[in-house]
PDB file of N, CA and C in Angstrom:
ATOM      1  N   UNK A   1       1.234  -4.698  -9.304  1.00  0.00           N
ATOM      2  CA  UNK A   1       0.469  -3.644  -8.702  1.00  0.00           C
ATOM      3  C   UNK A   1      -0.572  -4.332  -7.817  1.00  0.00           C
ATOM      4  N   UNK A   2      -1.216  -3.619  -6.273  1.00  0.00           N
ATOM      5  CA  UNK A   2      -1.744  -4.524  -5.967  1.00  0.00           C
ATOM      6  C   UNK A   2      -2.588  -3.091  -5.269  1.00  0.00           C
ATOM      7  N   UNK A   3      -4.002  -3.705  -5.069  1.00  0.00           N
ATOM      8  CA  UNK A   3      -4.934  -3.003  -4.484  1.00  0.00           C
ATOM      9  C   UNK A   3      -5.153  -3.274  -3.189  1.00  0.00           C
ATOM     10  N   UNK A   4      -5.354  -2.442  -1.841  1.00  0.00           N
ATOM     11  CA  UNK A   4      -5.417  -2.568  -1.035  1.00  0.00           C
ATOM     12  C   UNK A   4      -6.672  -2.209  -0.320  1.00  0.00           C
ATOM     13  N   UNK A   5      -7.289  -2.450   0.951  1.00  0.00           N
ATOM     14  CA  UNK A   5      -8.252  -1.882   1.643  1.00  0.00           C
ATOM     15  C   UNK A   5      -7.325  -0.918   2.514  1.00  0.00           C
ATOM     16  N   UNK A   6      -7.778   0.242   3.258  1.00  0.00           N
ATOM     17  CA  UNK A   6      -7.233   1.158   4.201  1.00  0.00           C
ATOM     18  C   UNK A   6      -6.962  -0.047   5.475  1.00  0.00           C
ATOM     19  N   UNK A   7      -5.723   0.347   5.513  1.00  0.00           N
ATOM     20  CA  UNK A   7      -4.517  -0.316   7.095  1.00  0.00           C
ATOM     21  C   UNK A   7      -4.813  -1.742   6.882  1.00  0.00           C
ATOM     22  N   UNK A   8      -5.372  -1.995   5.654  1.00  0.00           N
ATOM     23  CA  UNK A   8      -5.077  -3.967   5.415  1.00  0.00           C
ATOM     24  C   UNK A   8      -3.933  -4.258   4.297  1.00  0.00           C
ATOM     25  N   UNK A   9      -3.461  -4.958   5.332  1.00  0.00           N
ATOM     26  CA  UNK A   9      -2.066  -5.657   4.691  1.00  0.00           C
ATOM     27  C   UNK A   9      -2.742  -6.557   3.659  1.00  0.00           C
ATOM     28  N   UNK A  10      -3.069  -7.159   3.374  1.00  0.00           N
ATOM     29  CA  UNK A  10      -4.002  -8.753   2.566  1.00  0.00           C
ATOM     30  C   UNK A  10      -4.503  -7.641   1.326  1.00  0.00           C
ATOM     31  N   UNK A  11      -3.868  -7.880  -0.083  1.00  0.00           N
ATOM     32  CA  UNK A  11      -4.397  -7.095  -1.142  1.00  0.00           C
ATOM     33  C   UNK A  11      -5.985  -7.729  -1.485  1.00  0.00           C
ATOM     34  N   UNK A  12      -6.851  -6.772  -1.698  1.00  0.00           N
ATOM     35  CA  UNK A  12      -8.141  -6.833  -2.358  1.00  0.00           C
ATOM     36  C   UNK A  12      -7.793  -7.932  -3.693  1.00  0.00           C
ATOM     37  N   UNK A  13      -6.875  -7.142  -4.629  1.00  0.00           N
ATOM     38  CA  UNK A  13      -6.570  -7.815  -6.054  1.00  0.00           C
ATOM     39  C   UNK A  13      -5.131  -7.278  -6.306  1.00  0.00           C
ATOM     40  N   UNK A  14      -4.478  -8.208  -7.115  1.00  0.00           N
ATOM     41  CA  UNK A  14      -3.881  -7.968  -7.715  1.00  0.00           C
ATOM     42  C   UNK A  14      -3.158  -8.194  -9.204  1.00  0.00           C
ATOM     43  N   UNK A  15      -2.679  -7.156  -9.834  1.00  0.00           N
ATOM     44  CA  UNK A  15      -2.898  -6.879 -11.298  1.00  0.00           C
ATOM     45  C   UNK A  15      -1.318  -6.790 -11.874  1.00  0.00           C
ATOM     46  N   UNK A  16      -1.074  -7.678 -12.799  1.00  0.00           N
ATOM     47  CA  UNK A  16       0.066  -7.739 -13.312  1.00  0.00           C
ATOM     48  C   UNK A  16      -0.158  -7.126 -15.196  1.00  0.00           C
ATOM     49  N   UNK A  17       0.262  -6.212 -15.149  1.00  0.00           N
ATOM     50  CA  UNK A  17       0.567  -5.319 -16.763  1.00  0.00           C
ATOM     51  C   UNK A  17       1.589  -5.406 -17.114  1.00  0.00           C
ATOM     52  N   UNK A  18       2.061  -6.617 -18.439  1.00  0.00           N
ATOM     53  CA  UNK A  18       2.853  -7.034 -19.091  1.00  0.00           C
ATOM     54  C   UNK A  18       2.570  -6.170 -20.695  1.00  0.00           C
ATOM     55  N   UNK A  19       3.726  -6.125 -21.497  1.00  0.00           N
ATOM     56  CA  UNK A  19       3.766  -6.224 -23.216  1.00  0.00           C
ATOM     57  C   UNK A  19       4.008  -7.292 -23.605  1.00  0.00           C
ATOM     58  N   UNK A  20       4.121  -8.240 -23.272  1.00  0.00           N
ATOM     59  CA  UNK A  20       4.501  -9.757 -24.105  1.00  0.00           C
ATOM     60  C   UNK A  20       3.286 -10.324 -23.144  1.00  0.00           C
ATOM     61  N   UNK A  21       3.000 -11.978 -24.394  1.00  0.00           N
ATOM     62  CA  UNK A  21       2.364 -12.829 -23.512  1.00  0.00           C
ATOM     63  C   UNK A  21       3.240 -13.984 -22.713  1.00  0.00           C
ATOM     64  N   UNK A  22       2.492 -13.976 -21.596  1.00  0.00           N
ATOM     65  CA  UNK A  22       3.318 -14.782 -20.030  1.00  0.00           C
ATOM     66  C   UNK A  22       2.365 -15.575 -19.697  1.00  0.00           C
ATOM     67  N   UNK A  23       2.792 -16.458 -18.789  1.00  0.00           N
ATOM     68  CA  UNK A  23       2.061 -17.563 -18.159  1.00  0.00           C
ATOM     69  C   UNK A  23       0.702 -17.339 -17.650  1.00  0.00           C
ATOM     70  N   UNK A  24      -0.440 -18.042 -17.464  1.00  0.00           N
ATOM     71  CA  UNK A  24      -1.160 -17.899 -16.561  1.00  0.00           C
ATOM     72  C   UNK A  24      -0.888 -17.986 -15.490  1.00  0.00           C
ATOM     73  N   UNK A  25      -0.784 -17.102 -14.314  1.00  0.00           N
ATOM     74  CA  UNK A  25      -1.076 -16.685 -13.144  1.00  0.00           C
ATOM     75  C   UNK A  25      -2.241 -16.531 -12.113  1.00  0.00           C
ATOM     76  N   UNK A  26      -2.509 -17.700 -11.374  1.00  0.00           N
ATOM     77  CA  UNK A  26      -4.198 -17.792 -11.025  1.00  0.00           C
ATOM     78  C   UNK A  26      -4.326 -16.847  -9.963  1.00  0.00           C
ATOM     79  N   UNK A  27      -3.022 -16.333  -9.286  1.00  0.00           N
ATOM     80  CA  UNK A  27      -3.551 -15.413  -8.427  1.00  0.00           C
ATOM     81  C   UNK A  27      -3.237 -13.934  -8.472  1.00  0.00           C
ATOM     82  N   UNK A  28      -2.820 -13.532  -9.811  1.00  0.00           N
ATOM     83  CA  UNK A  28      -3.251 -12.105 -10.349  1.00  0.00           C
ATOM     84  C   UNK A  28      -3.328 -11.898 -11.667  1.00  0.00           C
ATOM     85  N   UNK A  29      -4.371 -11.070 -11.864  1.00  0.00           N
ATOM     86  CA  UNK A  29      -5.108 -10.286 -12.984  1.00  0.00           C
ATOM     87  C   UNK A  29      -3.898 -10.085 -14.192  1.00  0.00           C
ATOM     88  N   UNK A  30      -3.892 -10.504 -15.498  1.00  0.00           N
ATOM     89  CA  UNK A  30      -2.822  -9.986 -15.999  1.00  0.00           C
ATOM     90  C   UNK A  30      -3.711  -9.340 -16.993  1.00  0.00           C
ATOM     91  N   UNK A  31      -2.768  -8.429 -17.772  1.00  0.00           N
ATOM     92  CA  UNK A  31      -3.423  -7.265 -18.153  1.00  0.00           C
ATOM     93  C   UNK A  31      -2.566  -7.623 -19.627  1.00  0.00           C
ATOM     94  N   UNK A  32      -2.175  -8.174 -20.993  1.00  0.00           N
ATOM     95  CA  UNK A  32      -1.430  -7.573 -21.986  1.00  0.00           C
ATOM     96  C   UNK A  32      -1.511  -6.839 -22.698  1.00  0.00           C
ATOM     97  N   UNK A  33      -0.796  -6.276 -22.891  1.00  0.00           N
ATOM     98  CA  UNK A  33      -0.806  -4.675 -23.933  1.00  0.00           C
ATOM     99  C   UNK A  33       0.232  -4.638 -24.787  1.00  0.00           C
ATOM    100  N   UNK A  34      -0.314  -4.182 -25.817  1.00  0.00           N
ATOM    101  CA  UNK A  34       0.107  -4.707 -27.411  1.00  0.00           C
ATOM    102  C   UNK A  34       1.522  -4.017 -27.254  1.00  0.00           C
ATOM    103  N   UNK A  35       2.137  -2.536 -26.699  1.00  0.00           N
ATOM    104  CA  UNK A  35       3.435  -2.676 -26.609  1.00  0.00           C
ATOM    105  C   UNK A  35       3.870  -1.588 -25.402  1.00  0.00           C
ATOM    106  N   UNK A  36       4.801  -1.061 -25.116  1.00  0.00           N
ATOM    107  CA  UNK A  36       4.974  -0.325 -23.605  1.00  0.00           C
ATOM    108  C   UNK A  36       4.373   0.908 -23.817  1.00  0.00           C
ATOM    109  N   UNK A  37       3.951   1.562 -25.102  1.00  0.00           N
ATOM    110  CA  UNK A  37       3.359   2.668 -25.124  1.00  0.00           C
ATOM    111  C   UNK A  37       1.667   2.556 -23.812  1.00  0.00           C
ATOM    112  N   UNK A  38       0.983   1.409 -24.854  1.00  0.00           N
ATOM    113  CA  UNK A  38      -0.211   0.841 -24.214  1.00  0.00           C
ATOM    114  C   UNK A  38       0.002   0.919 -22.935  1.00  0.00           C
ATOM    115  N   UNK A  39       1.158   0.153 -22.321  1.00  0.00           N
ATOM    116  CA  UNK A  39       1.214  -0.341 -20.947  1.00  0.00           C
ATOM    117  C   UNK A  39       1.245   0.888 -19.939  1.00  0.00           C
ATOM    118  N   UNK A  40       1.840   1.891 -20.345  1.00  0.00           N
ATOM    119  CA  UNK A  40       2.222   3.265 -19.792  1.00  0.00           C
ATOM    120  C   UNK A  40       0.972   3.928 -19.619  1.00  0.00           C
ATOM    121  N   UNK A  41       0.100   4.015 -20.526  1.00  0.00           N
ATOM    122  CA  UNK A  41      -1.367   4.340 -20.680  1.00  0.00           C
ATOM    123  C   UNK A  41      -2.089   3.702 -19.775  1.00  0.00           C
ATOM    124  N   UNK A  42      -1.916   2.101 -19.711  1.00  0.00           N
ATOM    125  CA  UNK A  42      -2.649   1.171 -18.288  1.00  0.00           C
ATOM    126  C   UNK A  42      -2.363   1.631 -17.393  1.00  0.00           C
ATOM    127  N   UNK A  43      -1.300   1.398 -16.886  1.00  0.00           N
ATOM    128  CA  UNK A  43      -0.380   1.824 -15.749  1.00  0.00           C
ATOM    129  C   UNK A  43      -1.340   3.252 -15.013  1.00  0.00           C
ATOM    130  N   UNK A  44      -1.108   4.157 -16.022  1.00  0.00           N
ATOM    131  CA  UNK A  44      -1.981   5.683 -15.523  1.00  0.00           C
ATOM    132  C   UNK A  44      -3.426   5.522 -15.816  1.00  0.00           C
ATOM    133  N   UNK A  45      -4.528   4.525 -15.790  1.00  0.00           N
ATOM    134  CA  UNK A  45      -5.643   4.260 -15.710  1.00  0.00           C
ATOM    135  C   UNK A  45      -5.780   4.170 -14.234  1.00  0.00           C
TER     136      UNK A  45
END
């Protein structure tokens, strides 16, 4: 998922929402959530 400014291509941030734990990723936000219920809940935050 990635956040944008209005008509800028170049994301502000971006946010990766996983259920398992994954690598560090230095250039986006990861988010884990204990299982896809959680994540579904992030997701619609």
């Amino acid at each position: 998922m990635t956040l944008h400014w209005k008509d800028d291509p170049k994301p502000l941030e971006q946010i990766c929402l996983v259920d398992v734990e994954t690598a560090l990723d230095l250039h986006r936000t990861t988010i884990i959530c204990k299982n896809q219920a959680n994540l579904l809940k992030a997701f619609a935050l």
